[in-house]
PDB file of N, CA and C in Angstrom:
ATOM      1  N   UNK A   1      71.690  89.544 100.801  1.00  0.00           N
ATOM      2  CA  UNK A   1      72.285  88.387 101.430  1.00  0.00           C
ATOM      3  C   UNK A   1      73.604  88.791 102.081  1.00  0.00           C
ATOM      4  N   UNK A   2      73.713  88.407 103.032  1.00  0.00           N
ATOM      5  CA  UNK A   2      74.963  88.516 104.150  1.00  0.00           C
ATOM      6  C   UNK A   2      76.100  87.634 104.055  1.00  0.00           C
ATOM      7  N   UNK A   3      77.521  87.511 104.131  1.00  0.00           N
ATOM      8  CA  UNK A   3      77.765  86.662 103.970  1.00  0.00           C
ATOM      9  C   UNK A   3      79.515  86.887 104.992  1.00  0.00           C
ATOM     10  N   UNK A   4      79.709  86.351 105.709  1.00  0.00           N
ATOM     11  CA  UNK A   4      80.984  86.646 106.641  1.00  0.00           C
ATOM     12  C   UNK A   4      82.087  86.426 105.979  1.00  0.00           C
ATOM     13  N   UNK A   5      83.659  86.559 106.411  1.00  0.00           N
ATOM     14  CA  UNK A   5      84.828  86.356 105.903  1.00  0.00           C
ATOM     15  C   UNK A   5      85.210  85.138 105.997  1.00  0.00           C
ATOM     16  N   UNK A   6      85.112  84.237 106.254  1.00  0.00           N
ATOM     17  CA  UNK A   6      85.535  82.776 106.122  1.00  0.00           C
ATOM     18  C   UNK A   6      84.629  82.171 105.579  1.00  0.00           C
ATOM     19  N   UNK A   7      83.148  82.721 105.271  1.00  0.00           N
ATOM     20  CA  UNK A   7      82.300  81.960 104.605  1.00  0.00           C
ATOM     21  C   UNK A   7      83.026  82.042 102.910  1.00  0.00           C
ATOM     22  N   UNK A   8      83.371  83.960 103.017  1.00  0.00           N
ATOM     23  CA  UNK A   8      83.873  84.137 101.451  1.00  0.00           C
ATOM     24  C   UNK A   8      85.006  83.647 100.749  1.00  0.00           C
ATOM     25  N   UNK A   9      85.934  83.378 102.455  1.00  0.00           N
ATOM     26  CA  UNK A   9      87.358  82.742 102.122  1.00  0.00           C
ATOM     27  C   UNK A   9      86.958  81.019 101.694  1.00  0.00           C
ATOM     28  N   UNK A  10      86.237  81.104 102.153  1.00  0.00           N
ATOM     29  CA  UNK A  10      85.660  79.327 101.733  1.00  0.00           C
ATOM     30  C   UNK A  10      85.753  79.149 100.296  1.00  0.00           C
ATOM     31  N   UNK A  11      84.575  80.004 100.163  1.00  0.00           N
ATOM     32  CA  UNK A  11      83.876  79.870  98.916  1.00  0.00           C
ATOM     33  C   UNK A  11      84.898  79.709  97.658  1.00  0.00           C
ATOM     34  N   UNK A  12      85.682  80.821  98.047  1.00  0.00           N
ATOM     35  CA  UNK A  12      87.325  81.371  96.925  1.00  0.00           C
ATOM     36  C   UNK A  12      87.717  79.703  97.073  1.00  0.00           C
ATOM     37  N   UNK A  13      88.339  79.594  98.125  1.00  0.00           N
ATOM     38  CA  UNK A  13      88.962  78.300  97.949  1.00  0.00           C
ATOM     39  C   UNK A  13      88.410  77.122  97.498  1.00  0.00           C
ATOM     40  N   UNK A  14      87.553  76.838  97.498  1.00  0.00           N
ATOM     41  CA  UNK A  14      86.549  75.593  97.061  1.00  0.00           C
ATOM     42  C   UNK A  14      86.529  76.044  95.152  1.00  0.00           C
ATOM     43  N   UNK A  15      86.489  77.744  95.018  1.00  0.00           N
ATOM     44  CA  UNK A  15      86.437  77.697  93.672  1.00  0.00           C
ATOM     45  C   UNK A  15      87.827  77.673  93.231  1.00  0.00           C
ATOM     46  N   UNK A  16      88.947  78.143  93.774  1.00  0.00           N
ATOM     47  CA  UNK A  16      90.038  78.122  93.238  1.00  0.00           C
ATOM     48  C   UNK A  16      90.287  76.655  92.741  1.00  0.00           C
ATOM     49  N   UNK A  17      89.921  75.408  93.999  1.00  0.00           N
ATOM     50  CA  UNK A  17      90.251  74.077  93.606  1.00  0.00           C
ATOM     51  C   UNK A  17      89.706  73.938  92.625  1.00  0.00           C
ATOM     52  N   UNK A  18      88.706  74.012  92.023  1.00  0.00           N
ATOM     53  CA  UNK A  18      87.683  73.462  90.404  1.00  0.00           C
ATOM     54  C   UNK A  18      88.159  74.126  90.049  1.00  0.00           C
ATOM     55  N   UNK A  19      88.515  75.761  90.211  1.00  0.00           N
ATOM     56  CA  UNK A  19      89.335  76.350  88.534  1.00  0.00           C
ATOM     57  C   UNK A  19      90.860  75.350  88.028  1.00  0.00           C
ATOM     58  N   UNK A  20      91.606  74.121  89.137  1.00  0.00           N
ATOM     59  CA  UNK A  20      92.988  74.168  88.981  1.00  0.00           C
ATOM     60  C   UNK A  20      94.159  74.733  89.418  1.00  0.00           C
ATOM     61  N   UNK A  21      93.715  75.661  90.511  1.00  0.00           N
ATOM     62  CA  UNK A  21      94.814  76.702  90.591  1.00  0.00           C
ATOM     63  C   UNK A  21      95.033  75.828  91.995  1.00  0.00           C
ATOM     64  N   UNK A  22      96.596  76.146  92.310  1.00  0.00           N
ATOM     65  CA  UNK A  22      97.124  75.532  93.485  1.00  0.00           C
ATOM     66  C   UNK A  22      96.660  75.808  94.667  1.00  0.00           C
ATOM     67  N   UNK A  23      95.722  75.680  95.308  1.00  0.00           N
ATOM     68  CA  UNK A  23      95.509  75.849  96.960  1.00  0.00           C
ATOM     69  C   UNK A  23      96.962  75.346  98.032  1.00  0.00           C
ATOM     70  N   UNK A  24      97.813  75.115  97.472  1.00  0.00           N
ATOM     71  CA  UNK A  24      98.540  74.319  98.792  1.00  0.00           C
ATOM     72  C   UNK A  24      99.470  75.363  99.444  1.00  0.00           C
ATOM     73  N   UNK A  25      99.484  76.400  98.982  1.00  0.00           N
ATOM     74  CA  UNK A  25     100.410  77.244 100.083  1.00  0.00           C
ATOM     75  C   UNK A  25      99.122  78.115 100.675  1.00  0.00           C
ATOM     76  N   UNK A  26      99.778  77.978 102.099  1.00  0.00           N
ATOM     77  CA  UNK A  26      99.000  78.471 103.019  1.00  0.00           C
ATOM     78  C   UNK A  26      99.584  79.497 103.910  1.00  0.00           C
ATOM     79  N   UNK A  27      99.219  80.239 104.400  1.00  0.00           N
ATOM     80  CA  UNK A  27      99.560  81.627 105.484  1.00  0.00           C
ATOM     81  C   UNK A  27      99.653  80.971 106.783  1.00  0.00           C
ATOM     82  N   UNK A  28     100.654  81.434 107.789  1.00  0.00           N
ATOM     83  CA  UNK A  28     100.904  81.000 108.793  1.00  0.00           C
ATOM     84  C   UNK A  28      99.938  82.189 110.277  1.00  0.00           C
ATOM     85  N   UNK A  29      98.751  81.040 110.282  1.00  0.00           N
ATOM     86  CA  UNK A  29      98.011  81.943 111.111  1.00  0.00           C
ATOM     87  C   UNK A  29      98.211  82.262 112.819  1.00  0.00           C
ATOM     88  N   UNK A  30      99.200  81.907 112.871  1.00  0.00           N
ATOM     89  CA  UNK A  30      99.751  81.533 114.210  1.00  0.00           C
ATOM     90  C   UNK A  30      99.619  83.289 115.044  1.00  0.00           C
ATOM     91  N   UNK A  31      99.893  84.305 114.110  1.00  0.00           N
ATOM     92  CA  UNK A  31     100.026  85.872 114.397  1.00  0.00           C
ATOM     93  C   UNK A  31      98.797  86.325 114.434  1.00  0.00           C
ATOM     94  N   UNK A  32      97.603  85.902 114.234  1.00  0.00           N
ATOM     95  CA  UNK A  32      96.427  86.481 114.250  1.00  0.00           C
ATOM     96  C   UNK A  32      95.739  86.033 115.405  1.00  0.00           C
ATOM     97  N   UNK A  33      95.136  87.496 116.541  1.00  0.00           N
ATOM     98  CA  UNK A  33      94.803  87.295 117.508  1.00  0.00           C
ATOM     99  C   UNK A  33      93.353  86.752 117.731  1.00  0.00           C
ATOM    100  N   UNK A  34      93.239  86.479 116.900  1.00  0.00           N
ATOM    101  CA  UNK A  34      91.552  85.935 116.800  1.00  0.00           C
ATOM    102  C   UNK A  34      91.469  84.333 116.474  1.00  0.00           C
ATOM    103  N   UNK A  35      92.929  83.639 116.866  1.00  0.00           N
ATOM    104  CA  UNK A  35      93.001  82.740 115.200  1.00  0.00           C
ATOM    105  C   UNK A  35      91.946  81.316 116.058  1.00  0.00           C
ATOM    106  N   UNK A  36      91.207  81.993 117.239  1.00  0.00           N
ATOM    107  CA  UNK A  36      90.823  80.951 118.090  1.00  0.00           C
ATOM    108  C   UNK A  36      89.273  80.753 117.308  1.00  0.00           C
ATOM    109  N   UNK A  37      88.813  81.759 116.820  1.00  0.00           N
ATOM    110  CA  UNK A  37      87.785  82.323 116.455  1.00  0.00           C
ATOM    111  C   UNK A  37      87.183  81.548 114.934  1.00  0.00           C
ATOM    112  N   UNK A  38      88.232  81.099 114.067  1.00  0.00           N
ATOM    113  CA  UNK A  38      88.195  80.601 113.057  1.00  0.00           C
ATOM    114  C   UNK A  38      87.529  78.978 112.564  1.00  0.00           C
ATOM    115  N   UNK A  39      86.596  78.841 112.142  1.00  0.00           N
ATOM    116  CA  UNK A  39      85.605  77.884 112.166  1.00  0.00           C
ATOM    117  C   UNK A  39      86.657  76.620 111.461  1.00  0.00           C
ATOM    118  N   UNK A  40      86.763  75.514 112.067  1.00  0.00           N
ATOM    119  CA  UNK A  40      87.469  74.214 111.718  1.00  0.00           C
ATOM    120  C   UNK A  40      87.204  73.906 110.204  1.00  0.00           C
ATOM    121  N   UNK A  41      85.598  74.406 109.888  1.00  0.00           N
ATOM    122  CA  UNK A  41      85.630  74.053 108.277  1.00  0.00           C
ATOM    123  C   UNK A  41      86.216  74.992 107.959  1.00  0.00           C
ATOM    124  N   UNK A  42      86.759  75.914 107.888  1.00  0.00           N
ATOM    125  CA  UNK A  42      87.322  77.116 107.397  1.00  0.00           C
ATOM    126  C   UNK A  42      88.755  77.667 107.519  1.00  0.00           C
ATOM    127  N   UNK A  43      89.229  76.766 108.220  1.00  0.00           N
ATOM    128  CA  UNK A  43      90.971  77.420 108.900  1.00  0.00           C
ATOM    129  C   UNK A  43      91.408  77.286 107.650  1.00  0.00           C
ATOM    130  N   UNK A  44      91.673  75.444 106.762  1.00  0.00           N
ATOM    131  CA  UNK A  44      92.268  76.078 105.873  1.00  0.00           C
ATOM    132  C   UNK A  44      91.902  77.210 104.666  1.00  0.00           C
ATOM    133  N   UNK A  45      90.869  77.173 104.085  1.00  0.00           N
ATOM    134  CA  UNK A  45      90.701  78.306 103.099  1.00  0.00           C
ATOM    135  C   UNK A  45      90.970  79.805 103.421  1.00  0.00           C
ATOM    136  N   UNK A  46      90.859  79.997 105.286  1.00  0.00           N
ATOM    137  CA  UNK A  46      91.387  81.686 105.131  1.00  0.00           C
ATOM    138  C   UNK A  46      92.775  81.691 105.081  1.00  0.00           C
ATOM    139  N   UNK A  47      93.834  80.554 105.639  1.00  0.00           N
ATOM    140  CA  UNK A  47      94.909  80.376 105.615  1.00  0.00           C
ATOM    141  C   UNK A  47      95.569  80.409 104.014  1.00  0.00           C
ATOM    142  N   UNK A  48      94.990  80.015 103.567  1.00  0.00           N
ATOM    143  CA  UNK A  48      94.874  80.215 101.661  1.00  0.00           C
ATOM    144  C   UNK A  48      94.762  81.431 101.478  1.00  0.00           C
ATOM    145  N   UNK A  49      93.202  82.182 101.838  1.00  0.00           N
ATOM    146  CA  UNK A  49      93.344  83.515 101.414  1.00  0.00           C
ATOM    147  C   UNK A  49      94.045  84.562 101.866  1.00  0.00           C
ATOM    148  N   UNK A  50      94.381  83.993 103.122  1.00  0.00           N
ATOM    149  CA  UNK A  50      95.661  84.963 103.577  1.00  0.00           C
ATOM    150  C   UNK A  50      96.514  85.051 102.877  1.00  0.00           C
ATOM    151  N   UNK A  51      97.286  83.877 102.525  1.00  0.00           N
ATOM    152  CA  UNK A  51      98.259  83.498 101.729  1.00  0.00           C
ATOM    153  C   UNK A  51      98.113  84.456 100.191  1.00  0.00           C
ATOM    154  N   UNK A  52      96.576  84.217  99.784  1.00  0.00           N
ATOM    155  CA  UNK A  52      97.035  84.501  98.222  1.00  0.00           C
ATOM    156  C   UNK A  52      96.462  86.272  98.288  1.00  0.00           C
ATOM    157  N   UNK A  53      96.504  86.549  98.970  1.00  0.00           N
ATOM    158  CA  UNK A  53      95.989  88.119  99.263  1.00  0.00           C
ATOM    159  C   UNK A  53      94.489  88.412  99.640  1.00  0.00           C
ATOM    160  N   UNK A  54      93.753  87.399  99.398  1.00  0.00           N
ATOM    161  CA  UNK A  54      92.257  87.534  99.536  1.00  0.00           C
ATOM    162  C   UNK A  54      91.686  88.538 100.333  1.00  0.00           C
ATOM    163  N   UNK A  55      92.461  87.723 101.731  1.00  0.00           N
ATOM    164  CA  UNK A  55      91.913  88.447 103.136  1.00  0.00           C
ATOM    165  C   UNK A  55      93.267  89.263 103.854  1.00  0.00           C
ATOM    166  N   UNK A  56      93.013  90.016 104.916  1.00  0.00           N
ATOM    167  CA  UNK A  56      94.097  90.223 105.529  1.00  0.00           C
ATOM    168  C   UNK A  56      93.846  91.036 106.608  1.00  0.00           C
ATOM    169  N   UNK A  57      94.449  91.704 107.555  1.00  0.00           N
ATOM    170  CA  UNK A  57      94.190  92.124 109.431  1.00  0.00           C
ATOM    171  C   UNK A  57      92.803  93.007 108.814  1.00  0.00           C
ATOM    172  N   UNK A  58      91.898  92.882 110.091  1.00  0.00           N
ATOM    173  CA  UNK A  58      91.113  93.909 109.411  1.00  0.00           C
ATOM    174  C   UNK A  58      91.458  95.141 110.923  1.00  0.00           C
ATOM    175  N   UNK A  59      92.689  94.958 111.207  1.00  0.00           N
ATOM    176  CA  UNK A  59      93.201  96.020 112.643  1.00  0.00           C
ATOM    177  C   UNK A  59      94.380  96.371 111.620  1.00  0.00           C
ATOM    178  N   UNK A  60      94.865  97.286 112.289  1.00  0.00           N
ATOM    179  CA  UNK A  60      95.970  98.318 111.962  1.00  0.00           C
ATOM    180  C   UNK A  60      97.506  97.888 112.996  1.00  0.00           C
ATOM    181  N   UNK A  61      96.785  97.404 113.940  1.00  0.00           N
ATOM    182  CA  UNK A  61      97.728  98.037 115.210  1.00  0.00           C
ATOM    183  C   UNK A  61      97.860  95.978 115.219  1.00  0.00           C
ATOM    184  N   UNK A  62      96.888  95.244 115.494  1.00  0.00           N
ATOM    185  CA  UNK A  62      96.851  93.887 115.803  1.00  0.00           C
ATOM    186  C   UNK A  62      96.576  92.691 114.909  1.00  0.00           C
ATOM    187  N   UNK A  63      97.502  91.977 114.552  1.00  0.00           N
ATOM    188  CA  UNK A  63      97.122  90.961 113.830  1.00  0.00           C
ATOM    189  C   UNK A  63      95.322  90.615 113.959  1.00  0.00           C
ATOM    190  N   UNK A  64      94.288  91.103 113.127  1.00  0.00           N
ATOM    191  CA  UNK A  64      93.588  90.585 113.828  1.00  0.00           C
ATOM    192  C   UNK A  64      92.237  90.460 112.559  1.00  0.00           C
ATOM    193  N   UNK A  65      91.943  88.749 111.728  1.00  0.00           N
ATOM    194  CA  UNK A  65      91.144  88.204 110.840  1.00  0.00           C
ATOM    195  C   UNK A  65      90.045  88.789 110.906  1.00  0.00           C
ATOM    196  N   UNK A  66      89.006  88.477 112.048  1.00  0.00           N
ATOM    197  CA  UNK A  66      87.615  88.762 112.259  1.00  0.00           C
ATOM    198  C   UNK A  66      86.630  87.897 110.812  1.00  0.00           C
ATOM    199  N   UNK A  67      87.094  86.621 111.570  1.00  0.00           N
ATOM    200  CA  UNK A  67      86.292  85.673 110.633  1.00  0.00           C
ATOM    201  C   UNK A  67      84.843  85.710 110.159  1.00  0.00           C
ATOM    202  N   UNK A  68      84.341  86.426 111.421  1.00  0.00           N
ATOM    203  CA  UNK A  68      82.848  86.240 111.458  1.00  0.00           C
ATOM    204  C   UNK A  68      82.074  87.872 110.999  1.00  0.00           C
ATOM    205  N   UNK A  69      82.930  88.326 111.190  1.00  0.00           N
ATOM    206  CA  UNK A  69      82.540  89.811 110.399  1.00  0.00           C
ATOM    207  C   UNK A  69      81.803  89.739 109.120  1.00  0.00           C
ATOM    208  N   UNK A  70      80.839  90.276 108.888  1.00  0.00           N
ATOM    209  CA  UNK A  70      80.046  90.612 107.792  1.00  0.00           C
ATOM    210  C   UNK A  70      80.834  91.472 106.491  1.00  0.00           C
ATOM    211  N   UNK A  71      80.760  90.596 105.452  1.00  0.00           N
ATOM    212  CA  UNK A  71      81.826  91.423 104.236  1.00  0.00           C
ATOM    213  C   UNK A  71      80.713  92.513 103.810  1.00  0.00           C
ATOM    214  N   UNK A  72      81.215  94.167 103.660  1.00  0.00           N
ATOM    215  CA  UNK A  72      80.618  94.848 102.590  1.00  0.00           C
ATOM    216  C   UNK A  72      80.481  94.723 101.342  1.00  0.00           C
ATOM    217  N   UNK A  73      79.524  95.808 100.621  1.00  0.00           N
ATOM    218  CA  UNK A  73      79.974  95.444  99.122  1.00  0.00           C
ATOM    219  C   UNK A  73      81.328  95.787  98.966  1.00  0.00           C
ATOM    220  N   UNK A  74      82.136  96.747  99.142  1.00  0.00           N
ATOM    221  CA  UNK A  74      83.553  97.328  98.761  1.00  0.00           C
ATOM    222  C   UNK A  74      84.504  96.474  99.358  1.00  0.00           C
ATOM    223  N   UNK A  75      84.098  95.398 100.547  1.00  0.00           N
ATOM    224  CA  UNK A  75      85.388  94.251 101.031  1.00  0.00           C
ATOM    225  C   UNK A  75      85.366  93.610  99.756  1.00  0.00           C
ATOM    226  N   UNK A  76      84.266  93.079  99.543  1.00  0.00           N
ATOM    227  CA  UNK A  76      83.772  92.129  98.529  1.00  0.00           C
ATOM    228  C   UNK A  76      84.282  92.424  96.949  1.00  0.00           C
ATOM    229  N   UNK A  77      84.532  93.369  96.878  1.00  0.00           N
ATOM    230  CA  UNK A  77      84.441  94.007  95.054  1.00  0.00           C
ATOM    231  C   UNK A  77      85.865  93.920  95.638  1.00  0.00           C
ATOM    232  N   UNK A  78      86.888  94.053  96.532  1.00  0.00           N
ATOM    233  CA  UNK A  78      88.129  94.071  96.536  1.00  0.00           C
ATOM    234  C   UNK A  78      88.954  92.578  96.493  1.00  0.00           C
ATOM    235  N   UNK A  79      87.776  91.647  97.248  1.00  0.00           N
ATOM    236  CA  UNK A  79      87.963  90.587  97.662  1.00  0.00           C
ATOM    237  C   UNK A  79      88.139  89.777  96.053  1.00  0.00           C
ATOM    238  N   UNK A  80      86.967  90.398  95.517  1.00  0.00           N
ATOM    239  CA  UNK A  80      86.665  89.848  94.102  1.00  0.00           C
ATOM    240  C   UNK A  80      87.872  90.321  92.781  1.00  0.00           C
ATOM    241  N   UNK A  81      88.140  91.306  93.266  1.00  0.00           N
ATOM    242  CA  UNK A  81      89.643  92.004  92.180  1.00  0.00           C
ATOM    243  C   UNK A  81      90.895  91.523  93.092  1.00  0.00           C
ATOM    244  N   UNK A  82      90.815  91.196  93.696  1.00  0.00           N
ATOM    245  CA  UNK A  82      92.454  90.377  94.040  1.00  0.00           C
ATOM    246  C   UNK A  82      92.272  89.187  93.779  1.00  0.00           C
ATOM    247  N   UNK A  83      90.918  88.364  93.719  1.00  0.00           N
ATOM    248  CA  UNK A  83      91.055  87.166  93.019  1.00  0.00           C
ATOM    249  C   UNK A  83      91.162  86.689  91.764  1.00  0.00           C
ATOM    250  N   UNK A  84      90.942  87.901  91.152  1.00  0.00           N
ATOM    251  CA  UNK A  84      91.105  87.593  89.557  1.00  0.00           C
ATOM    252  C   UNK A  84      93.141  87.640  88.977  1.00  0.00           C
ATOM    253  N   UNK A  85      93.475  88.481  90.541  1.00  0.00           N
ATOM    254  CA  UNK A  85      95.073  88.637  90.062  1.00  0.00           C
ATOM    255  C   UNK A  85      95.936  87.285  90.251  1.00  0.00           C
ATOM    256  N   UNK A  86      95.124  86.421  91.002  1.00  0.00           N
ATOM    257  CA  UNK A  86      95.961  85.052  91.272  1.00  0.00           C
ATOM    258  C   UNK A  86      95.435  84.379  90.573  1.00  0.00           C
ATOM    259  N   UNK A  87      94.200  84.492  89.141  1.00  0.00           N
ATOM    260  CA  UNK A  87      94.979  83.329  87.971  1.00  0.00           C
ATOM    261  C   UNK A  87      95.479  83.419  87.278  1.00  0.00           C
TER     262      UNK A  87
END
């Protein structure tokens, strides 16, 4: 199963809310050159996972999300160990 970066940033956030944990600070996506790219159901939760480390540039040189990018297993297993550090 396939699953993109704002689908996973979703998912985090939808579970962070039922675990209790604060969703309300958010990342200021204004610097990311893609930020046009980012699905309306989804702005806030990557803005969250920006915020809580989840996600972050997947460029070097350019602010740049790539919402729709396909997560690996190793994004994913990273994605999954930085979420265990924010409860």
């Amino acid at each position: 199963m396939n699953i993109d970066r704002e689908s996973l940033a979703t998912l985090f956030y939808r579970y962070a809310e039922k675990q209790g944990i604060d969703v309300s600070k958010k990342a200021d996506m204004s610097k990311y050159s893609d930020l046009a790219t980012i699905s309306s159901w989804s702005g806030e939760a990557c803005a969250w996972a920006v915020n809580a480390g989840l996600l972050s540039s997947t460029d070097t040189k350019v602010f740049t999300l790539s919402p729709k990018m396909t997560v690996t297993r190793a994004q994913a297993a990273k994605i999954f160990m930085s979420y265990d550090n924010i409860q």
